[in-house]
N, C-alpha and C. Protein backbone atom coordinates (compact mmCIF):
# COMPACT_ATOMS: atom_id res chain seq x y z
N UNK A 1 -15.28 0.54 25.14
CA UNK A 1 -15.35 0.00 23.80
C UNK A 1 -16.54 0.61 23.06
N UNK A 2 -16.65 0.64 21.86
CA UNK A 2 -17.68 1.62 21.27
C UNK A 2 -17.55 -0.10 20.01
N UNK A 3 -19.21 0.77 19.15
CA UNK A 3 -19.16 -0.61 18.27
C UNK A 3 -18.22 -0.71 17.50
N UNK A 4 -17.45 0.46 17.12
CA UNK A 4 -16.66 0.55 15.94
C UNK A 4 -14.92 -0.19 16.09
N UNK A 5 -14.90 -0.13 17.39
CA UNK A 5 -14.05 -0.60 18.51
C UNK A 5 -14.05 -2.11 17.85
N UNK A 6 -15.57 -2.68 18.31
CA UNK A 6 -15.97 -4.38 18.63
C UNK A 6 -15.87 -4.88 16.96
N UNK A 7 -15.86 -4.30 15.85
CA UNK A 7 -16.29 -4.43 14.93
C UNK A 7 -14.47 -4.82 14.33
N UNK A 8 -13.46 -3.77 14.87
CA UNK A 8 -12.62 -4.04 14.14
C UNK A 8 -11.70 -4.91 15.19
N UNK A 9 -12.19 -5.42 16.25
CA UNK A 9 -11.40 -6.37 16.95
C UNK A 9 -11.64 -7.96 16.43
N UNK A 10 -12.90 -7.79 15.66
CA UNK A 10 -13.40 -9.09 14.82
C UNK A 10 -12.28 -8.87 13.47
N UNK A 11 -12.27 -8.02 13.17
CA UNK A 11 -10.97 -7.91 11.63
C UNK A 11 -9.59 -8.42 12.36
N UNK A 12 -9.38 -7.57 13.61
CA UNK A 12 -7.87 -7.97 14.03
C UNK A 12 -7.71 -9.28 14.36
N UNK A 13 -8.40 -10.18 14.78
CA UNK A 13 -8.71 -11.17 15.28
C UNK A 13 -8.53 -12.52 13.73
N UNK A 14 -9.22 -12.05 13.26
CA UNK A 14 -9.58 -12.69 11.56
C UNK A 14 -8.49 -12.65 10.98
N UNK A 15 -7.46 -11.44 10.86
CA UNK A 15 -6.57 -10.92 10.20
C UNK A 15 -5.05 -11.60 11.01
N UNK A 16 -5.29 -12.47 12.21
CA UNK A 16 -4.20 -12.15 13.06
C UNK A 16 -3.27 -11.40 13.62
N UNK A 17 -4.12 -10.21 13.88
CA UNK A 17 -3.19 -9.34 14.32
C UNK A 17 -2.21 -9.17 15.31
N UNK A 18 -0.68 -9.55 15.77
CA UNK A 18 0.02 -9.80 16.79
C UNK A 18 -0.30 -8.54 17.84
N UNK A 19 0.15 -8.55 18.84
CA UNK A 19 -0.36 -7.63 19.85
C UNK A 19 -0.04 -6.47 19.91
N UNK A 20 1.30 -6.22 19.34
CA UNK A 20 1.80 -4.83 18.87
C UNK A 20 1.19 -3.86 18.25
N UNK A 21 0.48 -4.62 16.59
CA UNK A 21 -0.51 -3.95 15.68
C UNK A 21 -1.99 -3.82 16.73
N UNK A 22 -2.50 -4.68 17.04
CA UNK A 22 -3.72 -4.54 17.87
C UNK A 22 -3.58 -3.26 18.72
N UNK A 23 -2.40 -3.14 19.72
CA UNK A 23 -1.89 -1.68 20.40
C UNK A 23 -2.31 -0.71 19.58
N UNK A 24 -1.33 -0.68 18.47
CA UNK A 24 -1.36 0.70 17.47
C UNK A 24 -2.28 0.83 17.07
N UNK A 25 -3.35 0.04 16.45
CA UNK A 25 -4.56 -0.08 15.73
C UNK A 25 -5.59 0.73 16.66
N UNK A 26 -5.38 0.12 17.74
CA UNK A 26 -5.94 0.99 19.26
C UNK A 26 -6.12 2.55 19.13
N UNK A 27 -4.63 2.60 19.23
CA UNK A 27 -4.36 3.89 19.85
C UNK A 27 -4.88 4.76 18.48
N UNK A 28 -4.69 4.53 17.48
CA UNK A 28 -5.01 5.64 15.94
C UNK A 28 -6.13 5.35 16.22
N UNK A 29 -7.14 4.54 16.66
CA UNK A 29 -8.77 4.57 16.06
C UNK A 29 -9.07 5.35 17.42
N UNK A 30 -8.57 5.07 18.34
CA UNK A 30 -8.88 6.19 19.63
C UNK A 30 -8.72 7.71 19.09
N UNK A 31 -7.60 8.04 18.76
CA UNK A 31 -7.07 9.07 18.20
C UNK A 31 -8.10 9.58 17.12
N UNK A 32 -8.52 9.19 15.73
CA UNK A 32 -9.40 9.39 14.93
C UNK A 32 -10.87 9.41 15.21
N UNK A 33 -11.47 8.71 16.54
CA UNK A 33 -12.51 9.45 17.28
C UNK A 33 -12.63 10.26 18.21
N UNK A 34 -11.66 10.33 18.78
CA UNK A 34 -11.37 12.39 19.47
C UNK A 34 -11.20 13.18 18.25
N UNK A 35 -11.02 12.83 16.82
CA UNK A 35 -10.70 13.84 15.85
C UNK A 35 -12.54 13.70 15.34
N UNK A 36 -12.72 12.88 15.15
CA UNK A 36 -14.29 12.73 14.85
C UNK A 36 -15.08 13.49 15.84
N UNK A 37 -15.36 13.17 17.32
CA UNK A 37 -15.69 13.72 18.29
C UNK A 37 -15.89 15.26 18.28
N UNK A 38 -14.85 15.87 18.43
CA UNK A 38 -14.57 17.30 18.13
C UNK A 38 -14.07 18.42 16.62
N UNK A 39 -15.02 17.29 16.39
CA UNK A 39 -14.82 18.67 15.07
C UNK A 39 -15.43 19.50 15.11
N UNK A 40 -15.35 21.22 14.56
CA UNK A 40 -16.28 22.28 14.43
C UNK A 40 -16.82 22.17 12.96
N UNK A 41 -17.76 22.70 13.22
CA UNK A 41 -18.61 22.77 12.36
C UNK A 41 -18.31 23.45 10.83
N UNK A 42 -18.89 23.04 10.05
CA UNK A 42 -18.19 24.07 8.75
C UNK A 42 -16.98 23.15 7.84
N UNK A 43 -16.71 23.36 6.73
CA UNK A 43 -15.76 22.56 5.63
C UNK A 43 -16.38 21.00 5.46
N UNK A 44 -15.44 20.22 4.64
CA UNK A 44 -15.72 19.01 4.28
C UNK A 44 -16.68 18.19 5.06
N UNK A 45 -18.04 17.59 4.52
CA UNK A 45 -18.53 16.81 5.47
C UNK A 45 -18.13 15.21 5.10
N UNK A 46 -17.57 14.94 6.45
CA UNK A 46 -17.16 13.60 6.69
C UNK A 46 -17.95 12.04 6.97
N UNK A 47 -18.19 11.45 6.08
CA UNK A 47 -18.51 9.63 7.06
C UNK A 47 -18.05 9.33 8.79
N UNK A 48 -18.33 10.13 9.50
CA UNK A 48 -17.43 9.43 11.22
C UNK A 48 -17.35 8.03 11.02
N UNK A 49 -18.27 7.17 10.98
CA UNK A 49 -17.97 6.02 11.22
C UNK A 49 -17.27 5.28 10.57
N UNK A 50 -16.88 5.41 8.88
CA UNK A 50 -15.77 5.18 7.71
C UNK A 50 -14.63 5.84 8.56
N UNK A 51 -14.63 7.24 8.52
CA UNK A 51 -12.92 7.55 9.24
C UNK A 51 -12.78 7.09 10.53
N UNK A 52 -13.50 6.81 11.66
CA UNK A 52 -13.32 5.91 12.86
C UNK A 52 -12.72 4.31 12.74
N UNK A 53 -13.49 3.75 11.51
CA UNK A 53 -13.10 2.56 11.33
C UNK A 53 -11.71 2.39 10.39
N UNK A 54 -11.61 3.45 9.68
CA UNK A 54 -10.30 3.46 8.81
C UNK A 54 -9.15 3.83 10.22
N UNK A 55 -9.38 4.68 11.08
CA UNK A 55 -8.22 4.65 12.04
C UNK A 55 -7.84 3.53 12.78
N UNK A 56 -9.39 2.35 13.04
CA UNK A 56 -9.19 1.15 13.52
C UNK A 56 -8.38 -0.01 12.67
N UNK A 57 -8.26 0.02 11.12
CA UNK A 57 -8.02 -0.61 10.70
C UNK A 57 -7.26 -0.49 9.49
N UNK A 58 -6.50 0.51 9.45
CA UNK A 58 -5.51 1.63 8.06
C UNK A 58 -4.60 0.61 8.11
N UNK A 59 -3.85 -0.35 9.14
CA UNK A 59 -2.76 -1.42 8.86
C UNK A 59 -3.31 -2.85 8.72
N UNK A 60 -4.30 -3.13 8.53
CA UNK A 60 -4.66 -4.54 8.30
C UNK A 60 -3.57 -4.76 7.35
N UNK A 61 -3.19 -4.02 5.78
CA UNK A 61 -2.44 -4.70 5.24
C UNK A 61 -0.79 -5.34 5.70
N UNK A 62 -1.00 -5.05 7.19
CA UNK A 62 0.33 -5.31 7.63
C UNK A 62 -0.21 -7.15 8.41
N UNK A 63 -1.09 -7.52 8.20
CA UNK A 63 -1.50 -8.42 8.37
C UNK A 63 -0.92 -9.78 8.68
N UNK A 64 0.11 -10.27 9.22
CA UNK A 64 0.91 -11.49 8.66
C UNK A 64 -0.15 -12.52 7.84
N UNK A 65 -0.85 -12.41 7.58
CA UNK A 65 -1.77 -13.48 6.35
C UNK A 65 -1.33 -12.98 5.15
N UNK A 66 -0.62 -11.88 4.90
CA UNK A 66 -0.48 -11.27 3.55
C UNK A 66 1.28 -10.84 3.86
N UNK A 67 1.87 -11.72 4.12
CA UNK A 67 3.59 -11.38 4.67
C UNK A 67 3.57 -12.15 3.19
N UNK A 68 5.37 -11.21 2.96
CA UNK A 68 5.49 -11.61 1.85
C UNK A 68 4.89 -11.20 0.28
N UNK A 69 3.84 -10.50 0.51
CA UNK A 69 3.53 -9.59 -0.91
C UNK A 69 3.91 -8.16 -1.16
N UNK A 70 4.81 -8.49 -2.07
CA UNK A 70 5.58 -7.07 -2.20
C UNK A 70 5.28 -5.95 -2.23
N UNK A 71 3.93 -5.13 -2.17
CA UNK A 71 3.35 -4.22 -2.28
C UNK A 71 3.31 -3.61 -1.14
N UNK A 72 3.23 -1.95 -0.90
CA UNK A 72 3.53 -1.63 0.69
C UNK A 72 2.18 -1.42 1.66
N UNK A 73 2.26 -2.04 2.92
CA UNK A 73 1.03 -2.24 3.67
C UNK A 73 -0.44 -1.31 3.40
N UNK A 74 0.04 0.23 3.10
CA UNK A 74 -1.27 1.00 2.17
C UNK A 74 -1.84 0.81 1.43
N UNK A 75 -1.47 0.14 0.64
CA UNK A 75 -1.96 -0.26 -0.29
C UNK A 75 -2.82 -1.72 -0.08
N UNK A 76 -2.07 -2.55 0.14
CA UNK A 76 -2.96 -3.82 0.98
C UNK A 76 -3.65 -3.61 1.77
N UNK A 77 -4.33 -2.32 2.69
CA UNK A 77 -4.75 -2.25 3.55
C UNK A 77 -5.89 -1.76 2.53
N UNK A 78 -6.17 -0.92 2.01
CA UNK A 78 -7.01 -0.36 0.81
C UNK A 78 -7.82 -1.33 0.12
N UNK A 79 -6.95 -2.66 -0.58
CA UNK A 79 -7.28 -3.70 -1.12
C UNK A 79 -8.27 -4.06 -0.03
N UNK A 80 -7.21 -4.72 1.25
CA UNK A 80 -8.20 -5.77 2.23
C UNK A 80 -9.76 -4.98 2.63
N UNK A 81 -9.80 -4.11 2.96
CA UNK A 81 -10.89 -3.30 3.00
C UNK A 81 -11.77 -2.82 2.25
N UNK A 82 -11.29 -3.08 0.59
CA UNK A 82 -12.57 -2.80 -0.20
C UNK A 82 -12.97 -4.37 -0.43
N UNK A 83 -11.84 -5.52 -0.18
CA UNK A 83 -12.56 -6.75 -0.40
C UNK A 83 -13.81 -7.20 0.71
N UNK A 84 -13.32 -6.64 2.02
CA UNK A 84 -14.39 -6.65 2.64
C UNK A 84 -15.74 -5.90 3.04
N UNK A 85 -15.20 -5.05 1.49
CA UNK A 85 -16.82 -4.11 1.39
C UNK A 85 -16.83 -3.02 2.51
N UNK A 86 -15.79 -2.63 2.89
CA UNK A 86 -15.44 -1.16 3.83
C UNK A 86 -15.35 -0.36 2.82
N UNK A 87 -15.74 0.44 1.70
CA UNK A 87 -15.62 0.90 0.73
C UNK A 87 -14.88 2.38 1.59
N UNK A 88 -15.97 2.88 2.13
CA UNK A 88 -15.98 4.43 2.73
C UNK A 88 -14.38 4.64 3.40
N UNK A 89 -14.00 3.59 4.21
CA UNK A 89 -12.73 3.55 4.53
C UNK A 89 -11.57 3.25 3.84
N UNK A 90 -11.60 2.68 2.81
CA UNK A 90 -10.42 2.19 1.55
C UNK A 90 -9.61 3.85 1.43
N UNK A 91 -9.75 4.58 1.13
CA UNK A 91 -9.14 5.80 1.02
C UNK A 91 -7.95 6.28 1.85
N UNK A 92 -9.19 6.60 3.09
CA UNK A 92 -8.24 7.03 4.00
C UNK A 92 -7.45 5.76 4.95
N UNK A 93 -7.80 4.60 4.47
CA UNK A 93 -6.52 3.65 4.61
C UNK A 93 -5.13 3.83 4.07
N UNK A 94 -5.86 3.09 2.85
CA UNK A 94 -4.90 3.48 1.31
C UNK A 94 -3.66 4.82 1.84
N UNK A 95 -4.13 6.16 2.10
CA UNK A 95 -3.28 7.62 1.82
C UNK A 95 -2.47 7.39 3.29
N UNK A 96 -2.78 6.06 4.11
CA UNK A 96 -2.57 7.11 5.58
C UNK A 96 -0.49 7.01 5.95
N UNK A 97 -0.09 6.13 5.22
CA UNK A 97 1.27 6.32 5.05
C UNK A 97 2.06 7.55 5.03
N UNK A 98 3.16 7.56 6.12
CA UNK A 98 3.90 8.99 6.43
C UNK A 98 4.42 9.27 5.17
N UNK A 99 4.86 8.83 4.59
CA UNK A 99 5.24 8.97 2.79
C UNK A 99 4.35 9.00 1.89
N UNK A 100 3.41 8.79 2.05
CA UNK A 100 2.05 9.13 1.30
C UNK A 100 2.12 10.44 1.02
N UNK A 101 2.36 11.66 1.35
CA UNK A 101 2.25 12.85 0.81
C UNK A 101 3.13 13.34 -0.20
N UNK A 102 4.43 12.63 0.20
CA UNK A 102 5.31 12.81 -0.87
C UNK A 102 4.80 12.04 -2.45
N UNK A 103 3.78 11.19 -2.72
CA UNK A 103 3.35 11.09 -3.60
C UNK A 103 2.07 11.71 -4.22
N UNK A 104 1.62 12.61 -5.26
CA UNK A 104 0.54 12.93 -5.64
C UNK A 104 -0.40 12.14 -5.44
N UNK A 105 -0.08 10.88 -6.31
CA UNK A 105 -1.24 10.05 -5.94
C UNK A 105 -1.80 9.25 -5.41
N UNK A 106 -0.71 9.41 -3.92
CA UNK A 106 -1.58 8.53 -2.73
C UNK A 106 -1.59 9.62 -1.74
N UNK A 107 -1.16 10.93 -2.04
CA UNK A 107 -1.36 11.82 -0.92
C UNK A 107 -2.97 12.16 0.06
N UNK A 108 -2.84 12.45 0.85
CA UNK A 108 -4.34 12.07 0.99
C UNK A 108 -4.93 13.54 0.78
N UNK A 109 -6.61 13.22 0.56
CA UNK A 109 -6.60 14.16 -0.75
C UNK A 109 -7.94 15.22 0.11
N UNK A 110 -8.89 14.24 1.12
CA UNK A 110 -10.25 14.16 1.36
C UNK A 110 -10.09 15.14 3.22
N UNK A 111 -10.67 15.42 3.54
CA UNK A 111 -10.51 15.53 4.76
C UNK A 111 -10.01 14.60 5.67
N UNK A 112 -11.29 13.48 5.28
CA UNK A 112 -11.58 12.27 5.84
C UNK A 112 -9.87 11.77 5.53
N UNK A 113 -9.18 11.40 4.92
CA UNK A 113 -8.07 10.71 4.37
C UNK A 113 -7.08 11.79 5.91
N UNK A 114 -7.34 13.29 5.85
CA UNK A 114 -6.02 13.34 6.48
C UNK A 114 -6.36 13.65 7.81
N UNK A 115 -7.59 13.52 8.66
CA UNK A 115 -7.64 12.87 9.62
C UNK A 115 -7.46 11.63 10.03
N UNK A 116 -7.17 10.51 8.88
CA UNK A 116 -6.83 8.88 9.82
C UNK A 116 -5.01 9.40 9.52
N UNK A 117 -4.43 10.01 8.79
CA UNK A 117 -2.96 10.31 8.23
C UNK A 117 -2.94 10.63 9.63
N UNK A 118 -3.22 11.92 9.90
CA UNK A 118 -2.54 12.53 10.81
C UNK A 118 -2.80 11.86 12.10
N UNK A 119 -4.09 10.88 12.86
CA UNK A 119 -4.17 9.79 13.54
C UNK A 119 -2.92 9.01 13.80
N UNK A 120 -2.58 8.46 12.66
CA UNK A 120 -1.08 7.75 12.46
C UNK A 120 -0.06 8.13 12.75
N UNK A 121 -0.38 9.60 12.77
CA UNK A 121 1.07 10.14 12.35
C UNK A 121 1.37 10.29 14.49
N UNK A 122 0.22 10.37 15.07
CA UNK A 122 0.47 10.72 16.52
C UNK A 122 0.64 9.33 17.00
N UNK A 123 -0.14 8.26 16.60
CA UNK A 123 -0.61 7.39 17.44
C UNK A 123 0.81 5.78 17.22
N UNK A 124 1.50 5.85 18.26
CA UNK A 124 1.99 4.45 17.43
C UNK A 124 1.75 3.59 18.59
N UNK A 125 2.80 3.07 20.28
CA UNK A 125 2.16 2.20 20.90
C UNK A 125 1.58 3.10 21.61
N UNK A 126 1.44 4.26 21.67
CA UNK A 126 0.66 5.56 22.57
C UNK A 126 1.00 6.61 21.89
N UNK A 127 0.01 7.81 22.34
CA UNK A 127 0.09 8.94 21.51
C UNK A 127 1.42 9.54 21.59
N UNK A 128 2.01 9.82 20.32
CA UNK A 128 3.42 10.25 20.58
C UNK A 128 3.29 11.60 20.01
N UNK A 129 4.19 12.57 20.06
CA UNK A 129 4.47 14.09 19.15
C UNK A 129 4.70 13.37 17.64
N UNK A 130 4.48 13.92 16.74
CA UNK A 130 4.53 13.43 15.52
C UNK A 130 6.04 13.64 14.81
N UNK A 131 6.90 13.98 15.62
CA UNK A 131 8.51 13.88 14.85
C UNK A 131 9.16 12.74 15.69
N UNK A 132 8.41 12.58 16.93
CA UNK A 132 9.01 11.55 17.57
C UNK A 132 8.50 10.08 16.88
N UNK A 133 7.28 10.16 16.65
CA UNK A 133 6.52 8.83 15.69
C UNK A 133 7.36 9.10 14.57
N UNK A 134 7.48 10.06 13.88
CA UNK A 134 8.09 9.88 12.50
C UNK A 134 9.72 9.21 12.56
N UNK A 135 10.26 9.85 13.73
CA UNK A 135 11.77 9.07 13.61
C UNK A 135 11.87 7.58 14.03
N UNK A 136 10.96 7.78 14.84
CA UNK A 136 10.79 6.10 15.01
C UNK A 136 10.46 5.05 14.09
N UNK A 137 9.72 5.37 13.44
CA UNK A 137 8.92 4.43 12.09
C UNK A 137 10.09 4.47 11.14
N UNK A 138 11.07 5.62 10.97
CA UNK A 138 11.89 5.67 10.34
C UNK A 138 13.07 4.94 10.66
N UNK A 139 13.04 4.60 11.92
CA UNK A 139 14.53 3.16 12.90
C UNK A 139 13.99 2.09 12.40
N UNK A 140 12.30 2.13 12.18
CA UNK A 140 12.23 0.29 12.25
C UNK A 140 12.12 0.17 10.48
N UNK A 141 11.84 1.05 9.49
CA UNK A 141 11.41 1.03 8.80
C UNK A 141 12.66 1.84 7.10
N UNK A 142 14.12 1.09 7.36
CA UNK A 142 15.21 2.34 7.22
C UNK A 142 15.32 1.95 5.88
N UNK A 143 14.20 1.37 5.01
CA UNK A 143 14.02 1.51 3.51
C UNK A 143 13.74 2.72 3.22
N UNK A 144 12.76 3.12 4.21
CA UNK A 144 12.12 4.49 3.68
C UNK A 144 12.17 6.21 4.80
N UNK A 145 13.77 5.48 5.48
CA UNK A 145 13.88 6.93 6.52
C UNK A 145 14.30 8.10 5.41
N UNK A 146 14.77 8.38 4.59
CA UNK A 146 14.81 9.19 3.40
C UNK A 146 13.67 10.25 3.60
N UNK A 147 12.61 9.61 2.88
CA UNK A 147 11.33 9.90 2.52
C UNK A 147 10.59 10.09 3.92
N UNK A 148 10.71 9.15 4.85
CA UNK A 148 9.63 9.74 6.00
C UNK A 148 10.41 11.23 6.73
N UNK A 149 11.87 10.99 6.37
CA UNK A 149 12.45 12.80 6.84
C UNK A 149 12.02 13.91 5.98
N UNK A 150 12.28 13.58 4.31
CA UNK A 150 11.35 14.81 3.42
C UNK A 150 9.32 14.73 3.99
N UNK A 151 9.36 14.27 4.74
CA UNK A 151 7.48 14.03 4.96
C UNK A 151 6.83 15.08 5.85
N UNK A 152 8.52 14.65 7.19
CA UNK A 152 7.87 15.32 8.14
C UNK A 152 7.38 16.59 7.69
N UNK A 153 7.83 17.70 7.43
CA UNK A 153 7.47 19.09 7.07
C UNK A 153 5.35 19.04 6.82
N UNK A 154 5.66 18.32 5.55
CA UNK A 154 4.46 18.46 4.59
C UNK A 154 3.11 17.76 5.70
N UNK A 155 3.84 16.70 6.87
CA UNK A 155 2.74 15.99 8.04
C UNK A 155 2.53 16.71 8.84
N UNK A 156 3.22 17.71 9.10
CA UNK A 156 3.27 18.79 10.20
C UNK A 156 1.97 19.73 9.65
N UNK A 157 1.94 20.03 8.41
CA UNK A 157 1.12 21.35 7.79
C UNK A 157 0.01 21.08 7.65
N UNK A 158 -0.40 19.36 7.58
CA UNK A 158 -1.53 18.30 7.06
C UNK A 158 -2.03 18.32 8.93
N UNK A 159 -0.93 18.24 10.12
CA UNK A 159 -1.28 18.47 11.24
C UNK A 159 -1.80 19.24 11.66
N UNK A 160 -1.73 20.61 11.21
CA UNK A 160 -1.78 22.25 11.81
C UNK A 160 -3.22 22.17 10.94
N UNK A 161 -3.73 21.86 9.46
CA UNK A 161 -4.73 21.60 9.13
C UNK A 161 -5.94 21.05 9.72
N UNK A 162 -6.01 20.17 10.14
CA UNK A 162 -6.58 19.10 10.96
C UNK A 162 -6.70 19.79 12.53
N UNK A 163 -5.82 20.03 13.31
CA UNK A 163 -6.09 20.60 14.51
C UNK A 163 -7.05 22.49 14.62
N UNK A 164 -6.72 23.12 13.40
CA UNK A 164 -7.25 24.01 13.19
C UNK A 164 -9.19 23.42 13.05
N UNK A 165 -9.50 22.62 12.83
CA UNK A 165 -11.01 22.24 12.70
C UNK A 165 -11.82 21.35 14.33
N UNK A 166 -10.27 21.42 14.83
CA UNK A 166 -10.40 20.54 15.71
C UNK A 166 -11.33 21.14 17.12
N UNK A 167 -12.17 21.41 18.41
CA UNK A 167 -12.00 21.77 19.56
C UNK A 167 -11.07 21.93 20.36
N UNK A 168 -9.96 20.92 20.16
CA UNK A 168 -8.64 21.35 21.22
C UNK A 168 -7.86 21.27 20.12
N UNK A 169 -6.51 21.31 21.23
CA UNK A 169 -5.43 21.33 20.44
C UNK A 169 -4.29 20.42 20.12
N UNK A 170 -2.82 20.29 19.69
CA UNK A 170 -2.34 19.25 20.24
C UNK A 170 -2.00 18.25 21.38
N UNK A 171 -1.57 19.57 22.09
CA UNK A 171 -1.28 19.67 23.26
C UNK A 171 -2.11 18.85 24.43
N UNK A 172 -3.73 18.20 23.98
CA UNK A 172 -4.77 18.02 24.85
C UNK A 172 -4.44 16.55 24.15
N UNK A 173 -4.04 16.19 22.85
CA UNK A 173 -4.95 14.81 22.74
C UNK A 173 -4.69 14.07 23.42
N UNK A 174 -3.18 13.64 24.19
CA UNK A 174 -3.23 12.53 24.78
C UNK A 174 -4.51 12.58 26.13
N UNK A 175 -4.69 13.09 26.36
CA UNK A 175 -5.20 13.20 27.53
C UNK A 175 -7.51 13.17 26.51
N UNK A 176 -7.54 13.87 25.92
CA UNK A 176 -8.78 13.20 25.70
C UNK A 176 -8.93 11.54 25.00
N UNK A 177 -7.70 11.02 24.63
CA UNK A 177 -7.62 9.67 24.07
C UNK A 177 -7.36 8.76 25.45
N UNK A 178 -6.56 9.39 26.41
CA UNK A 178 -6.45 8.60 27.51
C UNK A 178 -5.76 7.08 27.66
């Protein structure tokens, strides 16, 4: 457990998070500190501990305390996190939606934004390949399998981005997330 770990098990906890989200919440903030961990040096300088905690906590708006408000969990997750004064993380909450790119203006824009994206995009109850997460999210989620199929492409390139800054490669993360 690391503090950033202990910090957002007090949100999941607060937030009620059922055990499923707590899993996933897991596995992306694991995921987004092996991406923190190993970065090389050079391009955008990043907040670690804002994008560590945005990978811990990018679905709070999936919250069941907030079931029932029509707005889609990115966006509530953005909200819940600047209400609780996570400012640095609101962003790359907010963008980290597999359909997020297909929009200009929640695409994620920052470094920081498409390292917790692409976090998501691997991590659901364990690190998965990211077309296998994408078709899946797209079974449970078949408002928006449309759009998460036009995504994959553009998550893949936002992937190859991100691993290019990275120390390893795809191929390694499960195994440094463990």
């Amino acid at each position: 457990m690391t503090k950033l770990s202990t910090k957002a098990e007090r949100f999941w906890a607060r937030y009620g998070y059922p055990d499923w989200l707590v899993t996933h919440s897991r596995v992306v903030g694991r995921i987004a500190e092996a991406f923190v961990d190993s970065l090389r040096s050079g391009g955008d300088a990043i907040d670690p501990d804002a994008v560590v905690l945005a990978g811990y906590l990018h679905d709070i708006g999936r919250s069941p305390l907030l079931a029932g408000d029509p707005r889609d969990h990115n966006v509530l997750s953005g909200l819940v996190l600047a209400a609780e004064g996570l400012v640095e993380s609101v962003e790359p909450a907010r963008r980290h939606a597999i359909y997020c790119v297909l929009d200009p203006a929640l695409s994620p824009r920052t470094f920081a934004d498409k390292l917790v994206y692409v976090a998501d995009r691997r991590g659901g109850q364990a690190v998965e390949p990211l077309e296998a997460r994408a078709h899946d999210t797209a079974r449970r989620n078949p408002k928006y399998a449309a759009d998460i199929e036009r995504a994959i492409p553009l998550a893949k390139e936002l992937e190859r981005e991100v691993f290019a800054r990275l120390s390893f490669g795809p191929d390694e993360l499960a195994a440094r997330v463990g």
